[in-house]
Protein backbone atom coordinates (compact mmCIF):
# COMPACT_ATOMS: atom_id res chain seq x y z
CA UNK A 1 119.82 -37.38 -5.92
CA UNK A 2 117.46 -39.08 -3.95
CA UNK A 3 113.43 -39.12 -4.25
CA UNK A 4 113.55 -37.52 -1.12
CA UNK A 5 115.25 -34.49 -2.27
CA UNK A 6 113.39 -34.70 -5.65
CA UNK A 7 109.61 -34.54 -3.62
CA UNK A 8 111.50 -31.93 -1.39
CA UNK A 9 112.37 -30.11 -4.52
CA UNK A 10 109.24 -30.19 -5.80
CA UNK A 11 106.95 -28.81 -3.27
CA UNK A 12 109.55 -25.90 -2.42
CA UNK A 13 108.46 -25.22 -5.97
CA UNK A 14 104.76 -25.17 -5.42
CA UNK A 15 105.00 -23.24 -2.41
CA UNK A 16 107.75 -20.39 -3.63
CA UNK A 17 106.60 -16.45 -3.70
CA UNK A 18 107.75 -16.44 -7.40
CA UNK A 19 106.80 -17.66 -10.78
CA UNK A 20 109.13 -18.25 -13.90
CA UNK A 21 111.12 -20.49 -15.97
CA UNK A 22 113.30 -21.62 -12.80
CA UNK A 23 109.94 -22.70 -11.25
CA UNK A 24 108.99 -25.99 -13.59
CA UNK A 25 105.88 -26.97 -11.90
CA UNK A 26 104.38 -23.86 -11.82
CA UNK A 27 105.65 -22.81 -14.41
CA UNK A 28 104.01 -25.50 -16.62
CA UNK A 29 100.32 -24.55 -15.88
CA UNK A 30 101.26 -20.65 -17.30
CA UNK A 31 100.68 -22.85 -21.06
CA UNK A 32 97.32 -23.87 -20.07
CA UNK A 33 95.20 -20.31 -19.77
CA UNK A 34 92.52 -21.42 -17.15
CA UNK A 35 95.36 -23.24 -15.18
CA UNK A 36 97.40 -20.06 -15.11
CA UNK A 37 94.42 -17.60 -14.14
CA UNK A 38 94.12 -19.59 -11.05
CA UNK A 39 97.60 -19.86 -10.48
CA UNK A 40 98.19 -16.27 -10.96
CA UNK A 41 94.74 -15.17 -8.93
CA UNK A 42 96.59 -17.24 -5.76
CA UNK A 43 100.37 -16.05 -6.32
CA UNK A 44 99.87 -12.22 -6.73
CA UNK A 45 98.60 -10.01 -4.11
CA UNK A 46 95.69 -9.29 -6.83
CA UNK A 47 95.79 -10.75 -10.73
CA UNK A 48 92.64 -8.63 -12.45
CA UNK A 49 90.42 -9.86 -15.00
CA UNK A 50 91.50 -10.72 -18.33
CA UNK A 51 94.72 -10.28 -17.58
CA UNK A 52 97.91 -12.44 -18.49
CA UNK A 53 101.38 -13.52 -17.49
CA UNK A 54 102.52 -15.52 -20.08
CA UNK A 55 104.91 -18.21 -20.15
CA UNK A 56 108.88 -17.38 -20.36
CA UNK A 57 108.11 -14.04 -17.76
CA UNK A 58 109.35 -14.32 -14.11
CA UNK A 59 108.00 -12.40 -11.17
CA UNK A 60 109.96 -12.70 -8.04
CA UNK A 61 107.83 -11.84 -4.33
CA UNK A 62 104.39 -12.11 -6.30
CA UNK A 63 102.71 -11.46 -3.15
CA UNK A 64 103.40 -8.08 -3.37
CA UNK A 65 102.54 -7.48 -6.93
CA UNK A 66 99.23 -5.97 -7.73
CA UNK A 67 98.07 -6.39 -11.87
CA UNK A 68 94.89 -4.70 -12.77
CA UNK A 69 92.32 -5.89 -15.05
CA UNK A 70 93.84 -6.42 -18.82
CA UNK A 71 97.20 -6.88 -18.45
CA UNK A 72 99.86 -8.57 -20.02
CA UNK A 73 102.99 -9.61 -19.12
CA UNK A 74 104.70 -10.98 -21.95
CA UNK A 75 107.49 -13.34 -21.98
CA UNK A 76 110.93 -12.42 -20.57
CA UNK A 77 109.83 -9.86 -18.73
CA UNK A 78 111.29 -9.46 -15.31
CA UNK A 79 109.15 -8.07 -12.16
CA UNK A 80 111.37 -8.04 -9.44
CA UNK A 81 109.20 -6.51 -5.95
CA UNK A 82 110.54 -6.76 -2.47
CA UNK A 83 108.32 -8.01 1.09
CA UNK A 84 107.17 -5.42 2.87
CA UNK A 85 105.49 -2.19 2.50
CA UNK A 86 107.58 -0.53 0.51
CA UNK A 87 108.56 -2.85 -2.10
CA UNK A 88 105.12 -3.26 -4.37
CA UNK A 89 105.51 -3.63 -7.72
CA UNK A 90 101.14 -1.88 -8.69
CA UNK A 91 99.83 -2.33 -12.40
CA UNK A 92 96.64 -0.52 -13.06
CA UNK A 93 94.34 -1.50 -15.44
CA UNK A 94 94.94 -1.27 -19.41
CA UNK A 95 98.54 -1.41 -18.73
CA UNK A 96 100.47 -2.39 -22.03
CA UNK A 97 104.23 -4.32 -21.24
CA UNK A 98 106.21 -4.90 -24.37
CA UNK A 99 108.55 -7.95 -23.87
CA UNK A 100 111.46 -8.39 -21.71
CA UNK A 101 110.68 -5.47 -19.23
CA UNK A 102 112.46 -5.75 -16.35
CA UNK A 103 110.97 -3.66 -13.10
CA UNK A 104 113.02 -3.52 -9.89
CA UNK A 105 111.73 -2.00 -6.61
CA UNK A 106 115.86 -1.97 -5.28
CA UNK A 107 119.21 -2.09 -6.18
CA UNK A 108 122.57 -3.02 -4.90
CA UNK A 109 123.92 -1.25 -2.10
CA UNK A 110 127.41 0.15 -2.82
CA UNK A 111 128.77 2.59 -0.84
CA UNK A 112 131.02 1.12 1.14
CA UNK A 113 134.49 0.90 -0.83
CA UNK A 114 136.23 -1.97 2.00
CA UNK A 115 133.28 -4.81 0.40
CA UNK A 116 132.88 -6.04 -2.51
CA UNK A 117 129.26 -5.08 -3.83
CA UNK A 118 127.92 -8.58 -3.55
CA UNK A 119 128.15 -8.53 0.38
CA UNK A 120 126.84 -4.72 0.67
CA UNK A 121 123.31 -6.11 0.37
CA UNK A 122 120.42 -3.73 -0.98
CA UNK A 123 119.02 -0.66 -0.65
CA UNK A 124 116.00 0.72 1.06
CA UNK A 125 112.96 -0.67 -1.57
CA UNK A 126 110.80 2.29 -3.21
CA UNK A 127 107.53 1.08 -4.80
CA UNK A 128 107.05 1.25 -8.73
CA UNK A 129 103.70 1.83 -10.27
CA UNK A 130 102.57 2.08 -13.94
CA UNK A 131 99.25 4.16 -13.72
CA UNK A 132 96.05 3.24 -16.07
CA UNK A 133 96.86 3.12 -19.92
CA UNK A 134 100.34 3.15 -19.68
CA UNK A 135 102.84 1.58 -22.55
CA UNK A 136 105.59 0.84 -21.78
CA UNK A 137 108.01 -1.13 -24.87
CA UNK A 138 110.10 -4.21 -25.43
CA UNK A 139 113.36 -4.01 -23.00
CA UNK A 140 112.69 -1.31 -21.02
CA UNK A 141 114.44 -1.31 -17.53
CA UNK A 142 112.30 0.43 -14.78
CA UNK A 143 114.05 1.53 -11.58
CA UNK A 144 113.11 1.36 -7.77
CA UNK A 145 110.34 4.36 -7.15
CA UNK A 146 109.43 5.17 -10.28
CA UNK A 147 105.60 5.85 -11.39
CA UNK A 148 104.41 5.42 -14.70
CA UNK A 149 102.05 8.46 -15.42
CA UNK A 150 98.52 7.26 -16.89
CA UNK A 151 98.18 6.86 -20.73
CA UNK A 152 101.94 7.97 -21.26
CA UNK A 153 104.44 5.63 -23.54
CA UNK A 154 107.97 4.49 -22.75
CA UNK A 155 109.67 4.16 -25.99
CA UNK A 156 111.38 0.47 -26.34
CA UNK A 157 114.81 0.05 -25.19
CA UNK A 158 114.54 2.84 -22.39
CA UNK A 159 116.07 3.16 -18.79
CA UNK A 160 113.71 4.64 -16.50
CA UNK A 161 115.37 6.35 -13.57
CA UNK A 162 112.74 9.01 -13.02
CA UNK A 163 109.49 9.73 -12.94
CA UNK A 164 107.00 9.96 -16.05
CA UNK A 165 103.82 12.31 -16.54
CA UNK A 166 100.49 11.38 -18.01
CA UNK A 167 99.96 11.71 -21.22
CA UNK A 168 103.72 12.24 -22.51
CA UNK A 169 106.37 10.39 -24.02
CA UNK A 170 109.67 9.68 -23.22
CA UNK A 171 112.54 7.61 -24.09
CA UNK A 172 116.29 6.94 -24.24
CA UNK A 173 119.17 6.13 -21.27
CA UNK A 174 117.94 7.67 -19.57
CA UNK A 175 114.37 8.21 -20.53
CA UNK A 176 113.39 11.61 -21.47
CA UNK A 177 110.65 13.22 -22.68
CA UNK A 178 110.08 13.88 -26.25
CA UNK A 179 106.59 14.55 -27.12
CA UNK A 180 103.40 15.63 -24.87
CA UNK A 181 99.71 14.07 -26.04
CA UNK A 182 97.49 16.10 -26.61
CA UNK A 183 93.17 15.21 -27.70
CA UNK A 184 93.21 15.71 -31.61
């Protein structure tokens, strides 16, 4: 490998719509908390105050991921959005991500039974948005179009195909709900 390819390498890395473990040089400042603010303040499409993406978590098309103010994303979490309109990944404020959530704004086309699924492409992207308060647990899966209702929980472990209402819980494969909250 030449030094050529390595300084190549390396500034394909700095200038990459994604952050993550396959990302070294980027990846690097997420250690260093005033070094990742910045980094994450120019990456997403907005990074809110106090809010964190930690180290081992990868986020692929940051510009069109929106984090509100106190987030965190903890490590091995997966936030996969799409360019374009339709393909936002939004995280209001107060949002709580256990590890290793993964949230997709598409999927795999597969429809058409002559190709193999790896040359079908993807599907149309739907946006994804976990509303103000939100939980969400360790290895949850969030599909494309999905909204996160405010101040509702996904239990750990759960596949969200569908849409979730404020103030409720839900969980499973796939999620459903199993308890409303209620004041007192």
């Amino acid at each position: 490998m030449s030094i050529k390819h390595i300084l190549a390498r390396i500034k394909w890395w700095n200038q990459v719509d994604r952050l993550g473990p396959d990302i070294p040089t980027t990846h690097f400042f997420l250690y260093f908390p005033d070094l990742a603010k910045k980094l994450c303040k120019r990456k997403f499409a907005s990074f809110g105050d106090n809010s964190q993406f930690r180290p081992g978590a990868y986020a692929i098309n940051c510009s069109n991921i929106y984090i509100g103010r106190k987030v965190v994303i903890r490590p091995g979490s997966m936030l996969f959005a799409v360019r374009g309109t339709t393909g936002k990944i939004i995280i209001e404020d107060d949002v709580l991500i256990g590890s290793c959530t993964h949230i997709y704004v598409s999927n795999h086309q597969y429809s058409d039974l002559s190709r193999p699924i790896a040359q079908q492409g993807h599907m149309e992207p739907k946006p994804v948005t976990l509303k103000k308060g939100c939980w969400v647990g360790a290895n949850v899966t969030i599909l494309p179009g999905v909204i996160i209702g405010e101040n509702s929980v996904v239990g750990a472990g759960s596949i969200v195909t569908k849409d979730v209402s404020a103030y409720t819980v839900v969980c499973g494969n796939p999620a459903r709900v199993i308890k409303e909250i209620f004041n007192g």
